[in-house]
C-alpha atoms as a PDB file:
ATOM      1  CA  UNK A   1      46.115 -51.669  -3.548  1.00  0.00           C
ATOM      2  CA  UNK A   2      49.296 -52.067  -2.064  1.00  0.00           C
ATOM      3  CA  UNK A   3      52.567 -52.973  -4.340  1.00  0.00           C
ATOM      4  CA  UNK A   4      53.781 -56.678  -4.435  1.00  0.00           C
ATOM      5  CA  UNK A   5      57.143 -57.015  -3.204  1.00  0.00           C
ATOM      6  CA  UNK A   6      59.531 -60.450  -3.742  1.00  0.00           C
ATOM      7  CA  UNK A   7      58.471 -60.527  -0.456  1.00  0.00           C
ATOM      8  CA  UNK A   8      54.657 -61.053  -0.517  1.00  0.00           C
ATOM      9  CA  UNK A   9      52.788 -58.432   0.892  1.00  0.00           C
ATOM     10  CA  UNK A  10      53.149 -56.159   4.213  1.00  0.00           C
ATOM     11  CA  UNK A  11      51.075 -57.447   7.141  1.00  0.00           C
ATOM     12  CA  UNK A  12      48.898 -53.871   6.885  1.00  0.00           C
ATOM     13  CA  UNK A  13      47.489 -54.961   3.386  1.00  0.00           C
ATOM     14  CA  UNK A  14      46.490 -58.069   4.364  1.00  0.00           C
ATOM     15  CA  UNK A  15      44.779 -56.890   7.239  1.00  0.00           C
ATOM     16  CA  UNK A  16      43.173 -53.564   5.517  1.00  0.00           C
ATOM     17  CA  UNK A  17      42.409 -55.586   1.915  1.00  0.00           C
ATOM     18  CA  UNK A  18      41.145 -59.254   3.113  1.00  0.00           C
ATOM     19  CA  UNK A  19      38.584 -59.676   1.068  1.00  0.00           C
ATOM     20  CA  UNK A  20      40.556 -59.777  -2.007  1.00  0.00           C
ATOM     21  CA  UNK A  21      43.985 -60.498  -0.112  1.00  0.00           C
ATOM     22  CA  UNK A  22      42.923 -64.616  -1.447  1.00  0.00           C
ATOM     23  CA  UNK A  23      42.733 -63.556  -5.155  1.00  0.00           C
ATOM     24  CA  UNK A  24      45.977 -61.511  -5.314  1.00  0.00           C
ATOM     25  CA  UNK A  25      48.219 -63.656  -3.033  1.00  0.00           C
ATOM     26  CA  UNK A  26      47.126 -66.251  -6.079  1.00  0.00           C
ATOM     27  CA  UNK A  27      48.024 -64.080  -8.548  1.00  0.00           C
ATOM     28  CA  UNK A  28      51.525 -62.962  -6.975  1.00  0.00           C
ATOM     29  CA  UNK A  29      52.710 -66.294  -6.757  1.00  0.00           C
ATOM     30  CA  UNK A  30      51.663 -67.300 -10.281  1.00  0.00           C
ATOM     31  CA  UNK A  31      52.436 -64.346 -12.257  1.00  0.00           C
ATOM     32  CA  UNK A  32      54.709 -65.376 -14.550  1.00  0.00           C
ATOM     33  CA  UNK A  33      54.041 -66.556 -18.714  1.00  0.00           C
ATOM     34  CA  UNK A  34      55.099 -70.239 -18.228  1.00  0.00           C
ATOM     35  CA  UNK A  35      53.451 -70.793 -14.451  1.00  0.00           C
ATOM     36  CA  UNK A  36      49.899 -72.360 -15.499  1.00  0.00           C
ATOM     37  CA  UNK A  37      51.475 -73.978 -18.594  1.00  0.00           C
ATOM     38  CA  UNK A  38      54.281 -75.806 -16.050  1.00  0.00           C
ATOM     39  CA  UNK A  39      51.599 -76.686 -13.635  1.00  0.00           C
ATOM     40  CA  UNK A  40      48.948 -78.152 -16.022  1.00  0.00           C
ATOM     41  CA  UNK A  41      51.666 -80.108 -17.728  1.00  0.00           C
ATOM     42  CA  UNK A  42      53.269 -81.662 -14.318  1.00  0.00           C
ATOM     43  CA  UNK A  43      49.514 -82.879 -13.550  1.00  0.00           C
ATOM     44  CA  UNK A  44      50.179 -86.555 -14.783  1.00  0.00           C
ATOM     45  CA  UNK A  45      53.435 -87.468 -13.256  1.00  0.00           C
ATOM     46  CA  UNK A  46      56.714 -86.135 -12.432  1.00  0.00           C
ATOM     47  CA  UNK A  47      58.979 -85.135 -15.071  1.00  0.00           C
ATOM     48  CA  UNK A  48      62.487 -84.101 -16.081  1.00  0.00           C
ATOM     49  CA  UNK A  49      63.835 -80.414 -16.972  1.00  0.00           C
ATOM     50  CA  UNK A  50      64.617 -81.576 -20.455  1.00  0.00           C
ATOM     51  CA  UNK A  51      60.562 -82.650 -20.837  1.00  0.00           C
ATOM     52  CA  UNK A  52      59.305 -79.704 -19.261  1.00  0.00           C
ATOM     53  CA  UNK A  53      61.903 -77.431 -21.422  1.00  0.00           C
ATOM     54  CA  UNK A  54      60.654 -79.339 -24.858  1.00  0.00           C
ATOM     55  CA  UNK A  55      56.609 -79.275 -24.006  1.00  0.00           C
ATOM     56  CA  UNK A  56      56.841 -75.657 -23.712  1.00  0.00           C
ATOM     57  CA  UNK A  57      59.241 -75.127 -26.686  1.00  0.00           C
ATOM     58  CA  UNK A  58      60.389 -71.336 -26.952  1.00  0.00           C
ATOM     59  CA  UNK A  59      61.283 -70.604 -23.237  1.00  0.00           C
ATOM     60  CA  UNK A  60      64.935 -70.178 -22.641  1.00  0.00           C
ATOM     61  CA  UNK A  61      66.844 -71.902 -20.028  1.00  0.00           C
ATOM     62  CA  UNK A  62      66.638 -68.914 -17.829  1.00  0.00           C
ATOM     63  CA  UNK A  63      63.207 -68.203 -17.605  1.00  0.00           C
ATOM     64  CA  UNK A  64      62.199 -71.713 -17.433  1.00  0.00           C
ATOM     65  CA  UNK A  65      64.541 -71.938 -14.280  1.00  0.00           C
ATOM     66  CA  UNK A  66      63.162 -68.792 -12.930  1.00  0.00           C
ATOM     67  CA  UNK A  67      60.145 -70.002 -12.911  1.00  0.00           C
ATOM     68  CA  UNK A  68      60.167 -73.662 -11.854  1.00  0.00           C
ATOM     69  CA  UNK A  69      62.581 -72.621  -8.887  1.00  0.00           C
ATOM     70  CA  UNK A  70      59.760 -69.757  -7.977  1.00  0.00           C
ATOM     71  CA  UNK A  71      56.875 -72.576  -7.791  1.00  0.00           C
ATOM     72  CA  UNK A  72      59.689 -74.562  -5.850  1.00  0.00           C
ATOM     73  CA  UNK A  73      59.680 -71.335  -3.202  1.00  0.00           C
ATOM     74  CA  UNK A  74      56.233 -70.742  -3.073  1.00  0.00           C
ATOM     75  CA  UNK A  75      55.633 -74.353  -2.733  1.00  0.00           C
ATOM     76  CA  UNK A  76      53.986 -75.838  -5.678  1.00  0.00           C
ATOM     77  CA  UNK A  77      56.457 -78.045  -6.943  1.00  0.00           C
ATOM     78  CA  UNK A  78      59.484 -79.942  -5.896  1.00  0.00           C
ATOM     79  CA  UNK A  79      62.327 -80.817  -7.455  1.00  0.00           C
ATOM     80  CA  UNK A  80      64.085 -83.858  -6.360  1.00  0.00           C
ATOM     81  CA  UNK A  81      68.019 -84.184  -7.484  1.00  0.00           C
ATOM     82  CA  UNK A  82      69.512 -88.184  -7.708  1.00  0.00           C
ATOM     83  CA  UNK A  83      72.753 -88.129  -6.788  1.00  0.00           C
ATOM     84  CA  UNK A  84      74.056 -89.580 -10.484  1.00  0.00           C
ATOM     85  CA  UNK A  85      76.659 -88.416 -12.956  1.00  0.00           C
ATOM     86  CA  UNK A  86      75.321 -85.975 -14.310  1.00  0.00           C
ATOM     87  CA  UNK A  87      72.679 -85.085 -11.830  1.00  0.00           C
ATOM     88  CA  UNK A  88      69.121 -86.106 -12.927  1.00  0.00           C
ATOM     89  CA  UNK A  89      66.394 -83.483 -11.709  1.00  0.00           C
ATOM     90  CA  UNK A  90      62.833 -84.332 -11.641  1.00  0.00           C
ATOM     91  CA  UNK A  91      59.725 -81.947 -10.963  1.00  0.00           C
ATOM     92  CA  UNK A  92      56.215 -82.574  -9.725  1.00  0.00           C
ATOM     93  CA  UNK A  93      53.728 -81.413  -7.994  1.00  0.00           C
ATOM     94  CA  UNK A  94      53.249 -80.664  -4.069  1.00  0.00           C
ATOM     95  CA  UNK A  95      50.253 -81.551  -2.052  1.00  0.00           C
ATOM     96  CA  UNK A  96      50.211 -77.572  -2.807  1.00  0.00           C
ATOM     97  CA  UNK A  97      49.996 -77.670  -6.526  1.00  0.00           C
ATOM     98  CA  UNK A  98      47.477 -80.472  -6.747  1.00  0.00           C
ATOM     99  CA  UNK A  99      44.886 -78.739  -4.820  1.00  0.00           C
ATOM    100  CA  UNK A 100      45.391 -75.881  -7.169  1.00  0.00           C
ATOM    101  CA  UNK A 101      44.937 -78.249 -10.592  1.00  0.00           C
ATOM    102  CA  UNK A 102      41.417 -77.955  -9.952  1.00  0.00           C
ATOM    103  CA  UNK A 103      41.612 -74.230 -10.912  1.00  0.00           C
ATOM    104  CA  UNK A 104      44.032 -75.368 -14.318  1.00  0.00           C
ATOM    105  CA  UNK A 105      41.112 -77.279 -15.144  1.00  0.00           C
ATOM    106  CA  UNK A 106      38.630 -74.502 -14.946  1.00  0.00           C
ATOM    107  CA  UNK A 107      40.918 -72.436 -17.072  1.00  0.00           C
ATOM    108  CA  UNK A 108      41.070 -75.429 -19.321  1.00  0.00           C
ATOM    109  CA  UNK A 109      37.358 -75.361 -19.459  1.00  0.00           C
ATOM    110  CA  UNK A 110      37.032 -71.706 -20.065  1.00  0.00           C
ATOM    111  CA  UNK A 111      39.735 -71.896 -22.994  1.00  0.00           C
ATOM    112  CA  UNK A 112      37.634 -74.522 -24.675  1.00  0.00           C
ATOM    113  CA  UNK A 113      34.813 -72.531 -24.513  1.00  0.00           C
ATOM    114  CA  UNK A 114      35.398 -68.957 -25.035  1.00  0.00           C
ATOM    115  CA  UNK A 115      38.617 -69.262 -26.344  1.00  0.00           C
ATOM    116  CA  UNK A 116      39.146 -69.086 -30.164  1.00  0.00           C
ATOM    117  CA  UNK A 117      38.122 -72.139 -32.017  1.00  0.00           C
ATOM    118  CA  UNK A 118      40.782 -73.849 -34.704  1.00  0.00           C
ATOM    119  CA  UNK A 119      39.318 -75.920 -37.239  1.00  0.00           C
END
């Protein structure tokens, strides 16, 4: 398989590896820890940095930026700014992301099921 670049992948890949080509391009743009967890959590309604940064509790203010303004570029969020002192930021989902909350929900599922069971 041919490396993953910042870039995507090289037109020669896609061409030579189609029939997985789907299943890795949806990997590449959702690697990343806090990806799903963002996603699943932006499902409801839109929601501020602060939000997002307390729901997921131990990421630090880097990574969580990393990552939201990755789903931004790969088009599974957006972030709208209002032009108020300070700046309020909100996050939701793109026409994008909620076709891919159908697959959050499957992992959901499969969680519940498989996944170790608290009492």
């Amino acid at each position: 398989m041919s490396r993953i670049c910042k870039d995507g992948f090289d037109k020669e890949y896609i061409k030579d590896q189609r029939e997985v080509y789907g299943i890795a391009y949806t990997q590449n743009i959702l690697s990343g820890r806090w990806k799903y967890l963002i996603l699943w959590f932006l499902k409801s309604k839109e929601r501020r940095y602060s939000e997002i940064k307390a729901f997921l509790g131990d990421i630090s203010q880097g990574s969580l930026t990393k990552q939201l303004r990755e789903l931004e570029t790969d088009g599974l969020i957006n972030r709208k700014i209002y032009p108020e002192v300070p700046p309020r930021v909100e996050y939701s989902l793109s026409s994008k992301g909620e076709e891919f909350i159908p697959i959050i929900d499957l992992m959901e599922e499969f969680g519940k099921k498989f996944g170790e069971q608290v009492d």
